[in-house]
Protein backbone atom coordinates (compact mmCIF):
# COMPACT_ATOMS: atom_id res chain seq x y z
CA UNK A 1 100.52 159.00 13.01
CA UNK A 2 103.16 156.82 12.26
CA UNK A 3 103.71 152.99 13.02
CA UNK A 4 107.18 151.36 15.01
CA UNK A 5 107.08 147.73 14.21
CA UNK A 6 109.58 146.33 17.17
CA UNK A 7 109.59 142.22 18.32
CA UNK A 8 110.30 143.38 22.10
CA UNK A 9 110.07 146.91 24.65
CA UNK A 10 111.70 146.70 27.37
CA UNK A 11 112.17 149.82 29.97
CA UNK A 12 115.38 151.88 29.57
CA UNK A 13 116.00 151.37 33.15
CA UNK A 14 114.23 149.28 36.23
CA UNK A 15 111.52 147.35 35.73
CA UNK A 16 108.75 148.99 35.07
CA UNK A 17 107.18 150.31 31.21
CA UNK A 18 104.65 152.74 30.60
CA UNK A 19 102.50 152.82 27.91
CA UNK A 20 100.68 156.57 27.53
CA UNK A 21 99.63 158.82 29.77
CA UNK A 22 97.14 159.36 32.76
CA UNK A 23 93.78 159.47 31.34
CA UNK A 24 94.77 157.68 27.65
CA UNK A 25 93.19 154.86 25.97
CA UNK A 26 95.40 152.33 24.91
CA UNK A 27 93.45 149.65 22.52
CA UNK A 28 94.47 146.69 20.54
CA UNK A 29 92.98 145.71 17.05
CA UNK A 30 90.20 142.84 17.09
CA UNK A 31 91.84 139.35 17.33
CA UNK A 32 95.11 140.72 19.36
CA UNK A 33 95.06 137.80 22.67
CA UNK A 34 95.58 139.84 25.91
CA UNK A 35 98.43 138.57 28.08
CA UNK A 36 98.33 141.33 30.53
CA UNK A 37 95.32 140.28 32.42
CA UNK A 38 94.32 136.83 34.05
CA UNK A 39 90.61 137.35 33.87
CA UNK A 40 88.65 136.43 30.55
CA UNK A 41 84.71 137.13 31.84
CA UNK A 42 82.52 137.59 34.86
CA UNK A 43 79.09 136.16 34.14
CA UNK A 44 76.33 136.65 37.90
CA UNK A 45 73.69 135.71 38.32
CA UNK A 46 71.25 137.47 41.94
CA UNK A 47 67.98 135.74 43.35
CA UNK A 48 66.11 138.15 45.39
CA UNK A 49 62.72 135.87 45.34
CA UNK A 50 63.01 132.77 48.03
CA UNK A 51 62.77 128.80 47.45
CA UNK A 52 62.03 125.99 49.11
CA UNK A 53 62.41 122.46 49.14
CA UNK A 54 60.93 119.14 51.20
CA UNK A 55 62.86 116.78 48.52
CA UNK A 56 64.69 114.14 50.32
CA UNK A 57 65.42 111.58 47.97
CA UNK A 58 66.52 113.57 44.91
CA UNK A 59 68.08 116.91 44.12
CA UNK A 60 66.00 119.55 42.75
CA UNK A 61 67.15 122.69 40.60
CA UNK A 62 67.27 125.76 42.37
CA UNK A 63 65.21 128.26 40.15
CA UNK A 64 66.91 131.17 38.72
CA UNK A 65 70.19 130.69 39.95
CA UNK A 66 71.73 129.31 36.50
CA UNK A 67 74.37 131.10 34.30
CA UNK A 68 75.59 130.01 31.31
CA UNK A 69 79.71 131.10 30.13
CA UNK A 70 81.14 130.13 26.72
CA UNK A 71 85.04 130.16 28.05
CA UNK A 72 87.41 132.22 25.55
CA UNK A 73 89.97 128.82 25.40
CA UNK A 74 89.88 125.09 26.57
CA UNK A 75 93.10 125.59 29.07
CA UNK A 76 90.53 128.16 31.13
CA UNK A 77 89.51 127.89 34.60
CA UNK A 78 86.05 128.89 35.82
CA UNK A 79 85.93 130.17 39.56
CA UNK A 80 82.34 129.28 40.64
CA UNK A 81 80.99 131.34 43.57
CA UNK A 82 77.93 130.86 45.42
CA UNK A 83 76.45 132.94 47.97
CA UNK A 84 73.12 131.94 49.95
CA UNK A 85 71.74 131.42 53.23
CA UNK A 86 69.37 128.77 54.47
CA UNK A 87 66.74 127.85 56.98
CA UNK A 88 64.48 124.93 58.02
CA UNK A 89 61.12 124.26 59.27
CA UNK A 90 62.15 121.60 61.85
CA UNK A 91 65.10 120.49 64.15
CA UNK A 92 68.48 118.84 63.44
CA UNK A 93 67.50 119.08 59.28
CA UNK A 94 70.50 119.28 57.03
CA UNK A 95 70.28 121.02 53.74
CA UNK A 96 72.37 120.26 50.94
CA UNK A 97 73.28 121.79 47.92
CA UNK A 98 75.36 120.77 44.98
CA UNK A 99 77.07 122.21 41.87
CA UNK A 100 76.06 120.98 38.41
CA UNK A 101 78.32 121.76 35.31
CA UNK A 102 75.85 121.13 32.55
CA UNK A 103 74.50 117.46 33.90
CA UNK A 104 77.98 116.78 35.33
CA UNK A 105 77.95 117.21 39.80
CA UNK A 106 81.28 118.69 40.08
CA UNK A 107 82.79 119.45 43.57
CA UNK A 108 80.44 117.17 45.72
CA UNK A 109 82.03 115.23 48.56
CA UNK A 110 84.00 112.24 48.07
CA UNK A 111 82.67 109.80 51.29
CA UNK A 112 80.10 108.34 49.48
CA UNK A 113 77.13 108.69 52.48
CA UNK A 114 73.91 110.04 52.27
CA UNK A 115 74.54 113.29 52.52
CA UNK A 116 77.05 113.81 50.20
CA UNK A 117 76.82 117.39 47.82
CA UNK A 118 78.87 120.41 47.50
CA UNK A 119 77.67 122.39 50.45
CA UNK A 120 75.95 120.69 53.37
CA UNK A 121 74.45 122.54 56.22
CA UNK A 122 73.37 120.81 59.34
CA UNK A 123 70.29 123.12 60.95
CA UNK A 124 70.02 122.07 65.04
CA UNK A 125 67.00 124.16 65.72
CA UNK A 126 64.01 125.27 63.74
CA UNK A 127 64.07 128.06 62.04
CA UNK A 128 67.85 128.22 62.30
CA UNK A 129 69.83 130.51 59.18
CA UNK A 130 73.07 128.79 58.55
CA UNK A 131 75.83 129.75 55.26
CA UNK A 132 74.99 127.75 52.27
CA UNK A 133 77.46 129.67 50.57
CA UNK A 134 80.82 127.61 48.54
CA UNK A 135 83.40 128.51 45.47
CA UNK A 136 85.27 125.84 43.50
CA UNK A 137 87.88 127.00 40.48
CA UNK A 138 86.56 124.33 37.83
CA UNK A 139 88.34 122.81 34.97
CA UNK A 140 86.21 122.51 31.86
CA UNK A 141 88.33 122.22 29.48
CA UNK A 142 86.20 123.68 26.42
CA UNK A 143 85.55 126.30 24.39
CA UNK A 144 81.74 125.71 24.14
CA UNK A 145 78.69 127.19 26.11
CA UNK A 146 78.45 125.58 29.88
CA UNK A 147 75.37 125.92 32.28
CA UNK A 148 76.54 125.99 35.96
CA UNK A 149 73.45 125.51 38.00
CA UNK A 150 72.52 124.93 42.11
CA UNK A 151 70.47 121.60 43.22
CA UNK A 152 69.58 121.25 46.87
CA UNK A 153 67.63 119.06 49.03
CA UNK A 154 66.68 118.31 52.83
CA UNK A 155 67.16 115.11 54.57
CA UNK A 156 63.88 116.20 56.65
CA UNK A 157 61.06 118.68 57.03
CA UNK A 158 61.17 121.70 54.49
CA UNK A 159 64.68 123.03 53.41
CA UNK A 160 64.17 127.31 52.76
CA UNK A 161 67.44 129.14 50.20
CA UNK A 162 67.01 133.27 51.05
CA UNK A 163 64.90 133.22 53.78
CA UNK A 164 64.46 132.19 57.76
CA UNK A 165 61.97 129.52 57.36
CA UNK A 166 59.56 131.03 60.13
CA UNK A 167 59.73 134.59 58.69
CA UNK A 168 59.26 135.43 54.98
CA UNK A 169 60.01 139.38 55.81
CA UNK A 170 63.69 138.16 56.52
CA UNK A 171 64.92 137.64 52.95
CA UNK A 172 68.95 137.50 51.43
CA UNK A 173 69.62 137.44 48.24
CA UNK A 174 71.22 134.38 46.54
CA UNK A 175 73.99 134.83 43.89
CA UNK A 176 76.12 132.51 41.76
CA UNK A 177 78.83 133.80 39.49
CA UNK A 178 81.79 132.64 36.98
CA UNK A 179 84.96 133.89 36.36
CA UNK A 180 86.91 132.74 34.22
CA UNK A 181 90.73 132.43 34.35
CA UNK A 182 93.16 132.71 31.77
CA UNK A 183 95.55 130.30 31.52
């Protein structure tokens, strides 16, 4: 095999450059910073056990949904996406959850009331399942390890993440993942 050292390829004619063939493995030696794709990493995390909550003063972590990404450079973006469903015990509850970076609350609302977080569900009967679920593209801006993790609490009664709060057999799985985005 030989080597062609060349500064630029461009198609003989259009637009469009292929390199090999159907079913060919085209690699790139270690260090070598990949321009053709957008995504760095995809770090998930899945809950399949339930949780509940009767905070209503303070936010409490939601247990094992916490992933940790190291982004690849400090011009990345993370896409944060969480997935859940929640119940109550009682009437008109609201459930709220929020979005840590590390010990940072990033993507809560702005209107400085009460119920303030990143995702707030009002419940108006018992036992009600409402979407818990949210995304956010976050800006780190580093190249060290991050922990995103959920908090939640209720404003009333008991707050349920991955299950109807009258019926245990009716479970959903919770999920939080990060992607990160090449600048």
């Amino acid at each position: 095999m030989g080597t062609i050292f060349v500064d630029n390829l461009e198609p003989q004619s259009g637009t469009s450059l292929t390199l090999g063939a159907s079913g060919d493995t085209i690699s790139a030696a270690s260090g070598v910073t990949n321009k053709l794709s957008k995504l760095g990493q995809i770090v998930t995390v899945r809950k399949t056990n339930t949780f509940s909550t009767s905070s209503t003063g303070s936010f409490v972590d939601l247990t094992d949904v916490t992933l940790n990404i190291t982004p690849t450079a400090a011009s990345s973006k993370i896409l944060v996406d969480f997935r859940a469903f929640g119940s109550n015990s009682g009437g008109t509850d609201i459930i709220i959850t929020r979005l840590l970076r590390d010990s940072t609350e990033v993507g809560s609302g702005s209107g400085g009331g009460s119920y303030d977080g990143f995702g707030i569900a009002s419940v108006s009967g018992s036992y009600e399942l409402v979407n818990l679920s949210m995304n956010l593209m976050d800006e780190p801006s580093t190249t060290s390890q991050i922990t995103y993790k959920i908090q939640c609490r209720v404003n009333a009664s008991t707050g349920y993440i991955g299950r109807k709060g009258n019926a245990d057999h009716y479970r959903f799985p919770t999920s939080l993942m990060a992607t990160e985005i090449l600048a």
